[in-house]
N, C-alpha and C. Protein backbone atom coordinates (compact mmCIF):
# COMPACT_ATOMS: atom_id res chain seq x y z
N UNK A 1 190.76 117.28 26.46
CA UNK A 1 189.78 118.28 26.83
C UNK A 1 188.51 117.63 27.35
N UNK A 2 188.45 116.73 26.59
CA UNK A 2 186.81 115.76 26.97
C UNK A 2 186.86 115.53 28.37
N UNK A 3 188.24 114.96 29.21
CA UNK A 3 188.44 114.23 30.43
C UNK A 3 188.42 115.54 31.06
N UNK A 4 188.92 116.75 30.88
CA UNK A 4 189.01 117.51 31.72
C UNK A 4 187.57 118.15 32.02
N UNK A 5 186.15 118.08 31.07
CA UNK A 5 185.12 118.54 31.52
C UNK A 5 184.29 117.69 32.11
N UNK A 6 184.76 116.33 32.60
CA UNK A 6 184.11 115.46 33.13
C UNK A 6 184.42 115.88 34.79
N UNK A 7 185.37 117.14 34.72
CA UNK A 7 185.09 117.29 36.20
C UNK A 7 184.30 118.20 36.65
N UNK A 8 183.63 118.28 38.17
CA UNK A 8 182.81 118.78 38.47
C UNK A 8 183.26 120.41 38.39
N UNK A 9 184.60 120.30 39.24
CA UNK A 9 184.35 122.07 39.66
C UNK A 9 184.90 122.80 38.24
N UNK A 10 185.45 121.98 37.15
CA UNK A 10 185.59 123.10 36.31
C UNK A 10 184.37 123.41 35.28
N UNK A 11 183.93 121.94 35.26
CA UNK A 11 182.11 122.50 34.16
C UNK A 11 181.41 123.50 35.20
N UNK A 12 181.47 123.65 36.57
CA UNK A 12 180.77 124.84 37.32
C UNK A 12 181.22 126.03 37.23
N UNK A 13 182.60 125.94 37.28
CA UNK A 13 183.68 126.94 36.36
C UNK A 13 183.35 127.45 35.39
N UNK A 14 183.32 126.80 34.42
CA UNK A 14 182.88 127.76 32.46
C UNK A 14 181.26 127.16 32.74
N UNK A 15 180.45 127.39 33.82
CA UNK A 15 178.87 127.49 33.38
C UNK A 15 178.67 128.79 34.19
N UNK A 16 179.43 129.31 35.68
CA UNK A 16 179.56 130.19 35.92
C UNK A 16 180.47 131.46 35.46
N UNK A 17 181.11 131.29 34.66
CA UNK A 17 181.67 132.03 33.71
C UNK A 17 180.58 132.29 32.55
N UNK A 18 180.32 131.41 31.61
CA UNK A 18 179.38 131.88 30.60
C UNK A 18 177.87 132.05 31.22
N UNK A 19 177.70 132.23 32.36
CA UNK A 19 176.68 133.36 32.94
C UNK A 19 176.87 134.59 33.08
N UNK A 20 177.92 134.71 33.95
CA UNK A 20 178.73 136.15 34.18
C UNK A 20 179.27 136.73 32.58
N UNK A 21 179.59 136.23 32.06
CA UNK A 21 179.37 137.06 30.41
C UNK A 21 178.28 137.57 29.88
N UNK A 22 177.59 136.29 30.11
CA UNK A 22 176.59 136.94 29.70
C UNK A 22 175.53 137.90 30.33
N UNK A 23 175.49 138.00 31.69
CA UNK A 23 175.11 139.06 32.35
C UNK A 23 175.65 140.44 32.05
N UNK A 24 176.66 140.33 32.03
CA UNK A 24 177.94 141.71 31.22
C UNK A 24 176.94 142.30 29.92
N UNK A 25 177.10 141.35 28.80
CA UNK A 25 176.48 141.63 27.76
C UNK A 25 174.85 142.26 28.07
N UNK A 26 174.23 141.45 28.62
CA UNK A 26 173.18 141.76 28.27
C UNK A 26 172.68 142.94 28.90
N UNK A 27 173.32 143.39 30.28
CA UNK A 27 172.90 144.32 31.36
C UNK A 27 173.37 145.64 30.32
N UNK A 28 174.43 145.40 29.80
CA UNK A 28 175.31 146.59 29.42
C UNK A 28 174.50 147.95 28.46
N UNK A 29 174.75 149.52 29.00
CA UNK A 29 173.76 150.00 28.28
C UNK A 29 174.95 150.14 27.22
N UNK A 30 173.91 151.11 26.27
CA UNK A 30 174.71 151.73 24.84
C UNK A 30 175.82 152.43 24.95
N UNK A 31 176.66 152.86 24.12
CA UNK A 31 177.45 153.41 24.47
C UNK A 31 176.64 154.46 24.30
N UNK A 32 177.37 155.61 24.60
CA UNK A 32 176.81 157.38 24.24
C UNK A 32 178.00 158.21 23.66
N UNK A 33 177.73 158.80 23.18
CA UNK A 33 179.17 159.35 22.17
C UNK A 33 178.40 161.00 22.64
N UNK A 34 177.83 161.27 23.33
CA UNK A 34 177.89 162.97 23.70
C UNK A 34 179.06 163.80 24.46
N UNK A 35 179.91 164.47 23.52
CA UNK A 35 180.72 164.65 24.41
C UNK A 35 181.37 166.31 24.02
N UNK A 36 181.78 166.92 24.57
CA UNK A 36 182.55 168.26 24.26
C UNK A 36 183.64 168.31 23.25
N UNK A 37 184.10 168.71 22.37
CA UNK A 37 185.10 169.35 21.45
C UNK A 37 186.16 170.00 21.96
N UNK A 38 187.51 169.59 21.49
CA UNK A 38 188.37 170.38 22.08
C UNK A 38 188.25 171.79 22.16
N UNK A 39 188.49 172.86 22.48
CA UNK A 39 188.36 174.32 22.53
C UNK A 39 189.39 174.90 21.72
N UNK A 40 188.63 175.45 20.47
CA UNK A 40 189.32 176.07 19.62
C UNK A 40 189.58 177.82 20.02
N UNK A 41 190.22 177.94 19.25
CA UNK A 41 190.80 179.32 20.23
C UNK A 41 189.91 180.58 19.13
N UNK A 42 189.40 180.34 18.35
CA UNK A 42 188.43 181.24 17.53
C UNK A 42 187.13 180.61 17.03
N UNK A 43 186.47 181.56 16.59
CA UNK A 43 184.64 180.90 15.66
C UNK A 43 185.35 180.23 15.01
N UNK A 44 185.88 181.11 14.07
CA UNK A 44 185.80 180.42 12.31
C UNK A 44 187.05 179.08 12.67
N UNK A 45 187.64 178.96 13.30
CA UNK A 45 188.34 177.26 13.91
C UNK A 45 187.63 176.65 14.28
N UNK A 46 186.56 176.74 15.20
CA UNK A 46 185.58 175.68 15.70
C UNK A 46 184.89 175.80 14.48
N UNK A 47 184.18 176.76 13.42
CA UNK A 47 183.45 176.54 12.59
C UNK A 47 183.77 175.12 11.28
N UNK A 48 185.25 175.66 11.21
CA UNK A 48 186.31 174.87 10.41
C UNK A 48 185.93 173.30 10.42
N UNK A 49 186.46 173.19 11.81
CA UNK A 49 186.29 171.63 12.67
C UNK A 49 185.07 171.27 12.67
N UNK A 50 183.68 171.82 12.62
CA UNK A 50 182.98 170.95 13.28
C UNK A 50 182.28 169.02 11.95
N UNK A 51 182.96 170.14 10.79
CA UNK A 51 182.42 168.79 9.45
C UNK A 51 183.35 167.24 9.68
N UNK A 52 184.80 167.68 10.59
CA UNK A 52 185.49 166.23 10.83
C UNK A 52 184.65 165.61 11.67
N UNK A 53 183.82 166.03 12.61
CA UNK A 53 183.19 164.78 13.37
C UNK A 53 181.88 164.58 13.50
N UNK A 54 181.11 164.66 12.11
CA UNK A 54 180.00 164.16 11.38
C UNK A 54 180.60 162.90 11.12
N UNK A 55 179.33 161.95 11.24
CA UNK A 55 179.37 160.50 11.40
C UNK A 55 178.03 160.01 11.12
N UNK A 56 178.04 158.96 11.00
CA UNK A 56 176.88 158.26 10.66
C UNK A 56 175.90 157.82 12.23
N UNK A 57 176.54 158.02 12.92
CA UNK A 57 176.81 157.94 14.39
C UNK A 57 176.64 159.18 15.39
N UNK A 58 177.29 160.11 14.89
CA UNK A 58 177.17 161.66 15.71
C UNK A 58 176.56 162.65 14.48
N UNK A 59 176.40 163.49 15.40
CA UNK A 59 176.34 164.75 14.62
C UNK A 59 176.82 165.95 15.63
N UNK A 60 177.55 167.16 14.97
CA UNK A 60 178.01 167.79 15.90
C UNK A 60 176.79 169.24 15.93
N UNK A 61 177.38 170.09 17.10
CA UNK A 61 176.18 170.59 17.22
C UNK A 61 176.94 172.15 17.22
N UNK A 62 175.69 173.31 17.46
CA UNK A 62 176.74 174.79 17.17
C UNK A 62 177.75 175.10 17.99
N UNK A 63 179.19 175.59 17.61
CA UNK A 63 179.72 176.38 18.00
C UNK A 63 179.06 177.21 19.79
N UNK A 64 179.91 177.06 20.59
CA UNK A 64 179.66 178.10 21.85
C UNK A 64 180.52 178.79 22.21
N UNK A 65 180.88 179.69 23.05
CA UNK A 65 181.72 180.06 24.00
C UNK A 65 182.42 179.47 25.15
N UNK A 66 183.65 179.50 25.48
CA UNK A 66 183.78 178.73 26.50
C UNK A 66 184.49 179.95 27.44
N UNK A 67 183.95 180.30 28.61
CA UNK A 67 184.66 181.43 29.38
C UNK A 67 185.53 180.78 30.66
N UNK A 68 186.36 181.57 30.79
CA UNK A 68 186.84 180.97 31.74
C UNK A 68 186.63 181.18 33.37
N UNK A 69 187.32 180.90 34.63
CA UNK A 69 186.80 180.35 35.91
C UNK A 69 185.54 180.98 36.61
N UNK A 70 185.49 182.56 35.92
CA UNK A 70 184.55 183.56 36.51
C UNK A 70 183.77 183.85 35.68
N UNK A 71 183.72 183.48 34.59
CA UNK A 71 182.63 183.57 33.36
C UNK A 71 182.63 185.21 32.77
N UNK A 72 183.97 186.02 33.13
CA UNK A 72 184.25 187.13 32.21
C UNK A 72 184.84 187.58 31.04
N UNK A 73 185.64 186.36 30.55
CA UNK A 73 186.07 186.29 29.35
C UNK A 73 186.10 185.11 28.56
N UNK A 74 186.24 185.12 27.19
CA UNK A 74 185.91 184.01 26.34
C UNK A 74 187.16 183.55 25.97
N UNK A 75 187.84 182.23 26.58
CA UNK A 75 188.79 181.90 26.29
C UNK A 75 189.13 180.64 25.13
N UNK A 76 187.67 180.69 24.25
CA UNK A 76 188.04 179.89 23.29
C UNK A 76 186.29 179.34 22.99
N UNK A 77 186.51 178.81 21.65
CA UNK A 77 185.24 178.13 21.42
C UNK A 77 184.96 176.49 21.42
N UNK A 78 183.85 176.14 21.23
CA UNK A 78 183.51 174.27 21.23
C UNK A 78 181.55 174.03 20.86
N UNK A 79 182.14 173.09 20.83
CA UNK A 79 180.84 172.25 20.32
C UNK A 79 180.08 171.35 20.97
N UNK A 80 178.98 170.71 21.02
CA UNK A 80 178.69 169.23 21.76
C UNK A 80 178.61 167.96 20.43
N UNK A 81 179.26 167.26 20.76
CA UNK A 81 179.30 166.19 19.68
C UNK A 81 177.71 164.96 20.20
N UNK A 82 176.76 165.30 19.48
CA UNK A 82 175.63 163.96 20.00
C UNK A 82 175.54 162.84 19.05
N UNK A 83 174.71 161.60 19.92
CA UNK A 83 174.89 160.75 19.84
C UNK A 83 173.21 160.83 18.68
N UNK A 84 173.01 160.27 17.19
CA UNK A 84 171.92 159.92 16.55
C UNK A 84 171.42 158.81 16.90
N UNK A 85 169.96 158.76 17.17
CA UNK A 85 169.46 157.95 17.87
C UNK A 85 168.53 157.28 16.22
C-alpha cells in the first residue's frame, strides 16, 4: 500500500476524492421529514393513526379532508407529519 501512494495520480486520486466527500457532507442540507399520511378512509382512522408517528423527531399534526379531483367530495382523511426543530 505504502508503494502504491508514492504515486502521483493516485494520491491526486484519494485527495480529490476526500474533497468531493467532503463537499457532499458538508454542503448537504437536513433532512426534512414533512410529509402527508396515507389517506384514511374515515376521522376516527386517521384519529386512530395519528399516535404511531409521534417521534422524538416528528410530530403529527390534525386530521384534514382530502377531496377528490374537483374538490366535491371527501374521499378520505390525512395528516401532515412535521419535522421538530
Amino acid at each position: 500500500m505504502a508503494n502504491l501512494l508514492r504515486r502521483p495520480r493516485v494520491r491526486s486520486l484519494l485527495a480529490a476524492t476526500a474533497v468531493a466527500g467532503g463537499l457532499v457532507l458538508g454542503l448537504a442540507t437536513p433532512a426534512q421529514a414533512d410529509y402527508t399520511s396515507p389517506i384514511y378512509p374515515t376521522l376516527s382512522a386517521c384519529k386512530a393513526a395519528r399516535p404511531s408517528y409521534v417521534s422524538s423527531w416528528t410530530s403529527p399534526q390534525a386530521c384534514y379532508p382530502m377531496y377528490n379531483w374537483n374538490g366535491t367530495k371527501v374521499v378520505g382523511y390525512a395528516f401532515l407529519v412535521k419535522t421538530r426543530y
